[in-house]
Protein backbone atom coordinates (compact mmCIF):
# COMPACT_ATOMS: atom_id res chain seq x y z
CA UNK A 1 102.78 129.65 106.86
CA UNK A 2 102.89 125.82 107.10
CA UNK A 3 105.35 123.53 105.26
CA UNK A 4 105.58 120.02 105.34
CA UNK A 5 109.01 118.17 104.21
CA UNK A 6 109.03 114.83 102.83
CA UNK A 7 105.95 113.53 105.36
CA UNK A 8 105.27 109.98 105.99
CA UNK A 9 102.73 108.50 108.44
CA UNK A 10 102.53 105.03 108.88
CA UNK A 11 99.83 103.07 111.48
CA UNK A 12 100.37 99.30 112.17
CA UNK A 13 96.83 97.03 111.65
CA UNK A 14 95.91 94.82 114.30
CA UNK A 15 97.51 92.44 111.74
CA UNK A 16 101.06 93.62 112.95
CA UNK A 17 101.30 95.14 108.85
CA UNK A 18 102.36 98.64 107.96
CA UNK A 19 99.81 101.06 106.39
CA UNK A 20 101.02 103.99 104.70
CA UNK A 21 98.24 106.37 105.57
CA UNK A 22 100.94 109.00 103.29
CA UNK A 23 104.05 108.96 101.88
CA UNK A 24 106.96 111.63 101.13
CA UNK A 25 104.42 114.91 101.10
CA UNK A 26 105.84 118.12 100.85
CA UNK A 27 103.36 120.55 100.92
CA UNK A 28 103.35 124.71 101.66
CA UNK A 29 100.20 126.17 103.02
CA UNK A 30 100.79 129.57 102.56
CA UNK A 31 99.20 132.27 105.15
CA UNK A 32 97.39 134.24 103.02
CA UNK A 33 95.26 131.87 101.15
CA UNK A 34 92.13 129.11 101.98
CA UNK A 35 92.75 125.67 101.19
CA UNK A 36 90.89 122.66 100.35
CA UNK A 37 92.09 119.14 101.09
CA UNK A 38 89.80 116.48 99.44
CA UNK A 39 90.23 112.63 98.78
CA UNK A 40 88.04 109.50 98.82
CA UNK A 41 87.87 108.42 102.22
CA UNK A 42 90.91 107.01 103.87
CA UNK A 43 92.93 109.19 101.90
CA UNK A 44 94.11 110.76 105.20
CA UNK A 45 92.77 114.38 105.15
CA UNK A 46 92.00 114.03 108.89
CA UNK A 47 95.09 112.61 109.40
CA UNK A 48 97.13 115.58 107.73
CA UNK A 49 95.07 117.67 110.20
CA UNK A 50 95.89 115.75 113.34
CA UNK A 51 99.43 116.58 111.77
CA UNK A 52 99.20 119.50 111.45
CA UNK A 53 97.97 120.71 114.54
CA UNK A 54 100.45 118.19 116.27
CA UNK A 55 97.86 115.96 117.73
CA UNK A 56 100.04 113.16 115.99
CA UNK A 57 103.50 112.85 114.77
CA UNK A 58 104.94 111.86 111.25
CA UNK A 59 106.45 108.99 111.38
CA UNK A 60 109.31 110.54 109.00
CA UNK A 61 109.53 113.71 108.03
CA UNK A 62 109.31 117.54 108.75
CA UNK A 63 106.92 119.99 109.43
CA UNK A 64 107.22 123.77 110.49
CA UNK A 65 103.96 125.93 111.81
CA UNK A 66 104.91 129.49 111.43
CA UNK A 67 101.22 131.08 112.72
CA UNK A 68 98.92 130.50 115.81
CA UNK A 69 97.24 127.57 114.10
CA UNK A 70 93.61 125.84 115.90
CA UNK A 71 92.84 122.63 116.53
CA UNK A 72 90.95 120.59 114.17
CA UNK A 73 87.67 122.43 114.31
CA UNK A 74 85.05 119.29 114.30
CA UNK A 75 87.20 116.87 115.48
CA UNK A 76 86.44 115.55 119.45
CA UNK A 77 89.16 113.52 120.86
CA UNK A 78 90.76 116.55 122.55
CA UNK A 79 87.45 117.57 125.03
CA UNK A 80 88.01 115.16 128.32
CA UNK A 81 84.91 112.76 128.58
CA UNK A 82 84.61 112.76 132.54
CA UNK A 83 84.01 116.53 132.40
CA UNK A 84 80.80 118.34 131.51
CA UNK A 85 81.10 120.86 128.45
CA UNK A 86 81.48 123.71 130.80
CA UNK A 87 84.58 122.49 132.20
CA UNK A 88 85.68 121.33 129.05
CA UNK A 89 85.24 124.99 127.89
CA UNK A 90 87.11 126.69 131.18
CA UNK A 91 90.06 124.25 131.37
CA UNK A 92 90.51 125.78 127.28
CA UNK A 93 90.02 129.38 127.95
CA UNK A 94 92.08 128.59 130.74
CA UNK A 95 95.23 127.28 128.93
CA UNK A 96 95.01 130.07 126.56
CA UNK A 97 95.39 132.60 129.42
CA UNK A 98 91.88 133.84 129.09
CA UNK A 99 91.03 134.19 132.73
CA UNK A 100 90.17 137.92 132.91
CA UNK A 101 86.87 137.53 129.94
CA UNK A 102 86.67 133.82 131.11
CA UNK A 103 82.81 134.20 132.43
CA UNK A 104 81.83 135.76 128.37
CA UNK A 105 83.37 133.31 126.89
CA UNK A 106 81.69 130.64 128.71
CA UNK A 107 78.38 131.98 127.72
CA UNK A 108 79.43 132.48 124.44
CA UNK A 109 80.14 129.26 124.10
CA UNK A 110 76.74 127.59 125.57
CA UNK A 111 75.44 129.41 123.21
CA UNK A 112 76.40 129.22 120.12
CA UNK A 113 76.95 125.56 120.60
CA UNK A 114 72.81 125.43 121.53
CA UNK A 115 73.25 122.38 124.26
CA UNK A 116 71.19 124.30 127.06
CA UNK A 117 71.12 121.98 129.87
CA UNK A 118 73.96 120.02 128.40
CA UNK A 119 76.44 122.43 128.73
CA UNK A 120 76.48 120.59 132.06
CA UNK A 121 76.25 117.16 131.86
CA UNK A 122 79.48 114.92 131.51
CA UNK A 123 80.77 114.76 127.40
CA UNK A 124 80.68 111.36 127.44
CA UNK A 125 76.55 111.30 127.67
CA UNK A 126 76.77 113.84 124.14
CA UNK A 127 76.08 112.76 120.87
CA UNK A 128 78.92 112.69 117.99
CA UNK A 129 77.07 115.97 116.88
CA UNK A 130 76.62 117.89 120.07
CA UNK A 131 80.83 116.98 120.68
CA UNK A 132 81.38 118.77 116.98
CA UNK A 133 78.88 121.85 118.03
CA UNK A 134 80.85 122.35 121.72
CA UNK A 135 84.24 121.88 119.89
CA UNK A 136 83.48 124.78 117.48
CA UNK A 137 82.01 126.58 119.48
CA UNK A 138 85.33 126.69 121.46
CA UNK A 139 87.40 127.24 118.26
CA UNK A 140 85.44 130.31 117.54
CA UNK A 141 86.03 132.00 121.23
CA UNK A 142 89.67 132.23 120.10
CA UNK A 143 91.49 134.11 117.62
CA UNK A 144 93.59 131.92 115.67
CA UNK A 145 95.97 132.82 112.31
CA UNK A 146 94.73 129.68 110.59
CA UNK A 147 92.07 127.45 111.05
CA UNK A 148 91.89 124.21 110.16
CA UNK A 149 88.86 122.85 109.91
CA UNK A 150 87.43 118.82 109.74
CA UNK A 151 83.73 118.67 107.78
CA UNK A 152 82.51 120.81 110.63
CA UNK A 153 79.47 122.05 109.06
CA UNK A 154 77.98 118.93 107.96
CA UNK A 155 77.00 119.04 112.17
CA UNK A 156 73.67 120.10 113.20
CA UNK A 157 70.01 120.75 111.59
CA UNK A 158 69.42 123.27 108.74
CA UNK A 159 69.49 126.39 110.95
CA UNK A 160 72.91 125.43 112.88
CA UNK A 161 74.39 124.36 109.66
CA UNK A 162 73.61 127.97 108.53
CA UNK A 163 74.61 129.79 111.57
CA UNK A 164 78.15 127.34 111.39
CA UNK A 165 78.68 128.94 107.80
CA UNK A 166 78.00 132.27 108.50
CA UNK A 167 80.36 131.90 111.43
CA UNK A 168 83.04 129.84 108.90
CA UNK A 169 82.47 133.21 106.65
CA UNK A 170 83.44 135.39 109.26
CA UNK A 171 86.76 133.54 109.77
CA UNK A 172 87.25 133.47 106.16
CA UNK A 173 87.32 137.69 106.72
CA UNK A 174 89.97 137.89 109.08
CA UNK A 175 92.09 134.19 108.76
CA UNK A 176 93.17 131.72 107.09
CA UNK A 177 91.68 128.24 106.69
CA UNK A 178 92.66 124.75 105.52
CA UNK A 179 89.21 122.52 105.07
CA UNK A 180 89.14 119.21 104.62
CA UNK A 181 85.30 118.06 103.07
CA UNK A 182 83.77 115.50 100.82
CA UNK A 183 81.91 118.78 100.06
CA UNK A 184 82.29 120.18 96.11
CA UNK A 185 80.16 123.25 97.23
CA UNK A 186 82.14 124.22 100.15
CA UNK A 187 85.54 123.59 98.88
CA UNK A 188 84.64 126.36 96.04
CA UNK A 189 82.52 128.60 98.41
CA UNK A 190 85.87 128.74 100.82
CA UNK A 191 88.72 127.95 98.89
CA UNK A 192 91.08 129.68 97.11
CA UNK A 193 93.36 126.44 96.08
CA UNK A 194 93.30 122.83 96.87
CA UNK A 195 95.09 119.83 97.76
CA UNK A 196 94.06 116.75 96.33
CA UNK A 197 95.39 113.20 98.58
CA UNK A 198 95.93 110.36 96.72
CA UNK A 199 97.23 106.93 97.17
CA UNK A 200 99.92 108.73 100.13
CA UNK A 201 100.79 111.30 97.82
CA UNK A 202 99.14 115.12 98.02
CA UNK A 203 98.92 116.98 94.69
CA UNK A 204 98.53 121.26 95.09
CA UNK A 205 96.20 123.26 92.31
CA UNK A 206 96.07 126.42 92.35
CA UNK A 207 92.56 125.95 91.32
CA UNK A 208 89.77 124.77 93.50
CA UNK A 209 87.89 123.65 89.59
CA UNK A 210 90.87 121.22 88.45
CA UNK A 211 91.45 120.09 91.82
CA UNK A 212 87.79 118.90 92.17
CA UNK A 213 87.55 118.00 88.41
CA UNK A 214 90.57 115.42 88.96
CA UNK A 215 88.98 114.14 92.31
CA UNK A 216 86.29 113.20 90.66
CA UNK A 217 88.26 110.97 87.92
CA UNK A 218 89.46 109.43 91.23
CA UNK A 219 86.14 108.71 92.47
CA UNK A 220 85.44 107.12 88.81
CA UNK A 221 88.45 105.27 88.67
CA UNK A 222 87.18 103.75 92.25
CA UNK A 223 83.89 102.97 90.86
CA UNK A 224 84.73 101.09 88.07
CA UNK A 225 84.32 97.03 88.36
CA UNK A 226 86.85 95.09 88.58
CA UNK A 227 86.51 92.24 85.31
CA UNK A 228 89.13 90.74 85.93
C-alpha cells in the first residue's frame, strides 16, 4: 500500500516564481489493485511518480510506501551516462544483492532490451528510446510488489511495443501497477481504477470509464477558445 497525506510539490521558474506542480493530495494506492493516473500534460503524473518512488521530495506533505515499490519504469535519469548499459545493468543487480544470478541477468537484460552492440557503448551515445528499452529491461529482472510505470510502451517499433505489453501483462499477473499514460486504451486494458490530476488536485474513480470520460471534458475545456 501507498498513501499520500496532504502532498504539495512546488518548483521555482527561472523567473524566481513558485509553480505548484500539486497541491494538498491525499491519495491511497491500495496493493491489490492497478491504477491509472492521467491528466493533460503538465498535470504532474511523472512528477507523482518521481514521488513516489522517492526520486524527489514533497515539498509539504506525507507519504508512506508499505511494499517493494520500482522505479519509474520508462523514466532515464537514474542510469549513469559515463557508463555503458552493461555497467549500468551490473551496478543495479548489484545494489539489489543479485550477485550470485548476476551473469543471467545481464543477458537477460541485453536482450530483451534488443541494443546488441550497444549494450556496450557509453548511455550517453543512446537514443531517448534505447534509454526507455535498457531501463525496462532492468525493471523486469527484478521482482517488485508494485510497479510504477511512466508511458513505457509507447518506446520502440510495433514488435517491441508488443513484446513490452506482453511483458506489462505478465506483471499485471503477479503485481501491482500504477501507470501513468495519455493512453485511453491502456489505462482500460491495465487498470482497475484511476486517478485523474487536475489543476494540483488528484481526483480517485473507482472506474477506469468515468475517470477517462471526465478527462476528456478536461481536454475540451482546454480546447475551447478563449473570446474574450
Amino acid at each position: 500500500m501507498i498513501g499520500l497525506s496532504d502532498v504539495h510539490k512546488r518548483y521555482w521558474t527561472r523567473h524566481g516564481e513558485p509553480h505548484w506542480v500539486l497541491r494538498g493530495v491525499s491519495l491511497t494506492f491500495p496493493s491489490d489493485r492497478n491504477v491509472g493516473v492521467i491528466g493533460v500534460n503538465g498535470a504532474g503524473k511523472s512528477t507523482l511518480l518521481r514521488l513516489i518512488a522517492g526520486i524527489d521530495m514533497p515539498t509539504r506533505g506525507e507519504i508512506r510506501v508499505e511494499s517493494r515499490v520500482s522505479w519509474p519504469i520508462g523514466l532515464t535519469r537514474g542510469l549513469q551516462q559515463t557508463l555503458t548499459g552493461r555497467q549500468n545493468a551490473r551496478f543495479i543487480c548489484r545494489i539489489h544483492g543479485f550477485e550470485d544470478d548476476l551473469q543471467d541477468r545481464l543477458e537477460f537484460v541485453q536482450s530483451f532490451s534488443e541494443l546488441g552492440a550497444a549494450f556496450d557503448e557509453p548511455v550517453r551515445t543512446y537514443s531517448t528510446g534505447m534509454r526507455a528499452r535498457l531501463n525496462f529491461s532492468l525493471s523486469l529482472a527484478f521482482d517488485f510488489d508494485m510497479y510504477l510505470v511512466d508511458e513505457v510502451m509507447a518506446v520502440g517499433d510495433t514488435a517491441f511495443k508488443t513484446k513490452s505489453r506482453e511483458a506489462m501483462r505478465s506483471l499485471a499477473s503477479r503485481a501491482s501497477m500504477i501507470i501513468v499514460s495519455h493512453s485511453e486504451v491502456l489505462i482500460k486494458s491495465f487498470c482497475d481504477s484511476a486517478v485523474l490530476l487536475h489543476e494540483g488536485r488528484a481526483h480517485w474513480f473507482d472506474s477506469v470509464k468515468d475517470a477517462v470520460r471526465e478527462y476528456k471534458g478536461v481536454q475540451n475545456l482546454r480546447e475551447e477558445p478563449d473570446n474574450d
